[in-house]
C-alpha atoms as a PDB file:
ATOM      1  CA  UNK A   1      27.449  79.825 -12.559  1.00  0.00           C
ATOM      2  CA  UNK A   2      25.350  78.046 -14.800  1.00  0.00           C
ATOM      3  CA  UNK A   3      21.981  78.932 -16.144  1.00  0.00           C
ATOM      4  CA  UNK A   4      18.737  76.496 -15.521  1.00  0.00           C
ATOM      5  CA  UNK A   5      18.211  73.651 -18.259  1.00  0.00           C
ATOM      6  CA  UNK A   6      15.626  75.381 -21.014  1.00  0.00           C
ATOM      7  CA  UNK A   7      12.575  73.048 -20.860  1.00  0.00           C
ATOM      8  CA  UNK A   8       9.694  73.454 -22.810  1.00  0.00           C
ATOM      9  CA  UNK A   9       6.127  72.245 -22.229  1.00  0.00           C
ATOM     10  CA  UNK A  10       3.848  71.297 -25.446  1.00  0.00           C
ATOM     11  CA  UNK A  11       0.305  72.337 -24.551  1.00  0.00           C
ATOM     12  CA  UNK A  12      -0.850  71.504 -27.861  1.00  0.00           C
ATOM     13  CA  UNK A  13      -2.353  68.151 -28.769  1.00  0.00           C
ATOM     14  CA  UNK A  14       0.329  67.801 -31.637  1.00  0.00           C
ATOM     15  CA  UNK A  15       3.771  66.284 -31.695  1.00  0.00           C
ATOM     16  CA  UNK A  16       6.689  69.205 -32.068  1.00  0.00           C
ATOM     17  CA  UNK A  17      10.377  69.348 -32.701  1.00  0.00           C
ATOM     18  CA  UNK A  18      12.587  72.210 -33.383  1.00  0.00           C
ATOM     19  CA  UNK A  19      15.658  73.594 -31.625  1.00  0.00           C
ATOM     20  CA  UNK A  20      16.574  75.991 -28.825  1.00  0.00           C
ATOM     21  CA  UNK A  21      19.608  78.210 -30.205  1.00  0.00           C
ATOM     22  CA  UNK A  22      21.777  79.690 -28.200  1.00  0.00           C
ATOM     23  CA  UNK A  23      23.822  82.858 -27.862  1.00  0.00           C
ATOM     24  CA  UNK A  24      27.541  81.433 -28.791  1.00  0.00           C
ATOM     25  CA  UNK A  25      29.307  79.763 -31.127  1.00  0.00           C
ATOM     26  CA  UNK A  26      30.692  77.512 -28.316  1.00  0.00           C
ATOM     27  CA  UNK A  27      27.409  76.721 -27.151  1.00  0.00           C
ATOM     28  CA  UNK A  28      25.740  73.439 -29.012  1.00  0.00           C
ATOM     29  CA  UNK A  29      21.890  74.481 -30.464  1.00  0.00           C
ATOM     30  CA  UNK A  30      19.954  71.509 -28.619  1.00  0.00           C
ATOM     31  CA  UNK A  31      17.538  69.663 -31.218  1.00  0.00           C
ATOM     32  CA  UNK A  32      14.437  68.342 -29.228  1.00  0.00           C
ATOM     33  CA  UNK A  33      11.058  66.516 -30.247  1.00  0.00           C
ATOM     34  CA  UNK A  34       8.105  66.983 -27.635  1.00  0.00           C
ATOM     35  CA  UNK A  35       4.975  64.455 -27.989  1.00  0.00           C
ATOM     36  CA  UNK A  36       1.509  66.187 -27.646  1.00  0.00           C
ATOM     37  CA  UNK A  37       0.971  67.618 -23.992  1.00  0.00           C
ATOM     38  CA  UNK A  38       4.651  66.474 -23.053  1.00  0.00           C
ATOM     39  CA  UNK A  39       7.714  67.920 -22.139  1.00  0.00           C
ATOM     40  CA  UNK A  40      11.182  67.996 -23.056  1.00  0.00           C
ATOM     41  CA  UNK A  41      14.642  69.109 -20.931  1.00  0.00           C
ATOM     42  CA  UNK A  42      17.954  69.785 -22.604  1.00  0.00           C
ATOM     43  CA  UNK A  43      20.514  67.833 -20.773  1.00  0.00           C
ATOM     44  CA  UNK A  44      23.173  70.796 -20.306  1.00  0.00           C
ATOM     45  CA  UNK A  45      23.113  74.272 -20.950  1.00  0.00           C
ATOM     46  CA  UNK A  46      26.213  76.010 -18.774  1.00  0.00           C
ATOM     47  CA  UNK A  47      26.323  79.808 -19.094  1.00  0.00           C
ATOM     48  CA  UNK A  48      24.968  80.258 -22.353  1.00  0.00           C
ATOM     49  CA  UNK A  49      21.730  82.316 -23.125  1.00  0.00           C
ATOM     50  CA  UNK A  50      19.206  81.575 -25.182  1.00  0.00           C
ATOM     51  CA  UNK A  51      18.565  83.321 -28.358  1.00  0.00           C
ATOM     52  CA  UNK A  52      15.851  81.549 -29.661  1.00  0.00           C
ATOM     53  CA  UNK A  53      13.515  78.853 -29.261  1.00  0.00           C
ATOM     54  CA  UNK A  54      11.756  76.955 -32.682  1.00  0.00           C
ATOM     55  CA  UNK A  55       8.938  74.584 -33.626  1.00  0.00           C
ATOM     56  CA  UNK A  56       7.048  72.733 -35.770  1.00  0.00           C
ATOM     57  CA  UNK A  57       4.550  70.926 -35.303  1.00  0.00           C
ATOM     58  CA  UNK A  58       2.597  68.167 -37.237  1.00  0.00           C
ATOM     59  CA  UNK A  59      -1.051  68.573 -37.420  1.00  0.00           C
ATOM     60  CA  UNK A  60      -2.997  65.394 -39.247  1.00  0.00           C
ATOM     61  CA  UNK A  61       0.813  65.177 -40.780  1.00  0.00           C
ATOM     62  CA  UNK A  62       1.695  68.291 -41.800  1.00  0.00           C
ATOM     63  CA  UNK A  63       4.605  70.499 -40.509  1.00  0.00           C
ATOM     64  CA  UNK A  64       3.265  73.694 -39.441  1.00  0.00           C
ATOM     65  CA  UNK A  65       5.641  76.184 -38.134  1.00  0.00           C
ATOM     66  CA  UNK A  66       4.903  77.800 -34.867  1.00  0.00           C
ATOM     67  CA  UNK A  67       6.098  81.346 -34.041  1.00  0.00           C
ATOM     68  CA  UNK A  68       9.328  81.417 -32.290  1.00  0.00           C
ATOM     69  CA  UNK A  69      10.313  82.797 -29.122  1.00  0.00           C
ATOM     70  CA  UNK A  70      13.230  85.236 -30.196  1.00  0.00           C
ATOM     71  CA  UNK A  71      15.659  87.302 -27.832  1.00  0.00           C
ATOM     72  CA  UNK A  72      18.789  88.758 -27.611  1.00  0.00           C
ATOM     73  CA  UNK A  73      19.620  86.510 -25.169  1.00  0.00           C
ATOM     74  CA  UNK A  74      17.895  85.454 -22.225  1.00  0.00           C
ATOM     75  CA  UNK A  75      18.913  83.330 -18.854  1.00  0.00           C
ATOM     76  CA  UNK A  76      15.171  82.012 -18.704  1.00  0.00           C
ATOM     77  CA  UNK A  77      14.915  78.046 -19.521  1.00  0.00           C
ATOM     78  CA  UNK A  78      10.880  77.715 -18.873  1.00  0.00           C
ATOM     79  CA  UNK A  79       9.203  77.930 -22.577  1.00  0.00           C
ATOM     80  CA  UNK A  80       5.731  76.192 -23.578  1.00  0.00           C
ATOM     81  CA  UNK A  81       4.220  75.442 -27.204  1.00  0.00           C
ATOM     82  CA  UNK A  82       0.932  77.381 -27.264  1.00  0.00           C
ATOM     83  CA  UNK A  83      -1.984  77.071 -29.868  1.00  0.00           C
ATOM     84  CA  UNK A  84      -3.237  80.563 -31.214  1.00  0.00           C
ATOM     85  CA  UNK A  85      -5.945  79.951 -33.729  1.00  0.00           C
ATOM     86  CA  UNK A  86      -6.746  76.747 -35.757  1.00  0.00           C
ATOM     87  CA  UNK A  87      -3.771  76.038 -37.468  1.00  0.00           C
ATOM     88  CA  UNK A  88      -1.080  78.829 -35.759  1.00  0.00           C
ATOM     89  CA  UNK A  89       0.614  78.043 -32.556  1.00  0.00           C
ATOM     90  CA  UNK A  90       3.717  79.622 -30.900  1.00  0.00           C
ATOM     91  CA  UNK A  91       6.302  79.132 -28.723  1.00  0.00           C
ATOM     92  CA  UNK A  92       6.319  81.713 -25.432  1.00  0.00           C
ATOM     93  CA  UNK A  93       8.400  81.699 -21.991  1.00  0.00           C
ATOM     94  CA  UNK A  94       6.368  81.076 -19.316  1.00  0.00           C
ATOM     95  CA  UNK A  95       6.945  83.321 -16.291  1.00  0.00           C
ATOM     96  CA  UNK A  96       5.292  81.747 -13.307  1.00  0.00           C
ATOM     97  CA  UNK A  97       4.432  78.371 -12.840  1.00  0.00           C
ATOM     98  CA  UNK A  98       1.513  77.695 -11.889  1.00  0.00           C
ATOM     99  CA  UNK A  99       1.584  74.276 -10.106  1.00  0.00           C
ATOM    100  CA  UNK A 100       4.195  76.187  -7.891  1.00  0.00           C
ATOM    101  CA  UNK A 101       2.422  79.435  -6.638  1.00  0.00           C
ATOM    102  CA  UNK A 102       0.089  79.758  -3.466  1.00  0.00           C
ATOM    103  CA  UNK A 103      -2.789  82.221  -4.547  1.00  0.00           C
ATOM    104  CA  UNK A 104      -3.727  81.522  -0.994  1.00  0.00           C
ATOM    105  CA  UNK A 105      -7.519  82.608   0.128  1.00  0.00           C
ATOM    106  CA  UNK A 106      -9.218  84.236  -2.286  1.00  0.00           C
ATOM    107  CA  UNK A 107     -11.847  87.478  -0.788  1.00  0.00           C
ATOM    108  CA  UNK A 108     -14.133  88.738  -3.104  1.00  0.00           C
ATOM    109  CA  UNK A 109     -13.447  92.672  -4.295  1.00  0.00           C
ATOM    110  CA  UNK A 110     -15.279  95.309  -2.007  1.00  0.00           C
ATOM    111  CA  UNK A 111     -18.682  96.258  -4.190  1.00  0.00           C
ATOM    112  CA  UNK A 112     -19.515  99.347  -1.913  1.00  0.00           C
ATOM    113  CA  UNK A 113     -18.560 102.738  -2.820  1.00  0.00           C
ATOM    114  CA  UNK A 114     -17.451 101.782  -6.162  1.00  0.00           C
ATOM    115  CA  UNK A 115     -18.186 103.722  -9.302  1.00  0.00           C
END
């Protein structure tokens, strides 16, 4: 059973690179570079979990160095480049996607009776 490719998402409107490290020392670290707004996909993966998930980014052409996503190992592959404050960005696993979920009809919360 293999786990789902990691793929990472760069919301920020910076170029990245950095590395998604896995679990094992027969696993292969995958380097990747993600243009601004782009997205990268490793091209195998297998059974190993991800430990960690790096990048830097280069803002007006200067590495900055996001925080990475750490674990002790984790089977989720969906991971996105965030910015956090003016210069500070991070890297976080996303947990739903949003393109993908029906919020459906939304009815406006009941105002009577309530405190």
């Amino acid at each position: 059973m293999a786990y789902p490719l990691a793929h990472i998402t760069n919301s920020t409107g910076y170029a990245a690179s950095g590395t998604v490290h896995y679990a094992s020392a027969f696993c292969s670290n995958d380097n990747y570079s993600v243009a601004a707004h782009g997205q990268w996909t490793a091209s195998g993966r297998g059974v190993c979990l991800i430990t960690e998930v790096s990048a830097t980014l280069y803002v007006n052409g200067t590495p900055v160095k996001a925080t990475p996503y750490t674990s002790s190992g984790t089977s989720y592959s969906q991971f996105a480049i965030i910015q956090t404050g003016p210069n500070s960005f991070a890297v976080t696993r996303v947990t739903v996607a949003v393109d993908n979920v029906d919020l459906g009809e939304l009815e406006p919360e009941p105002v009577e009776n309530q405190k």
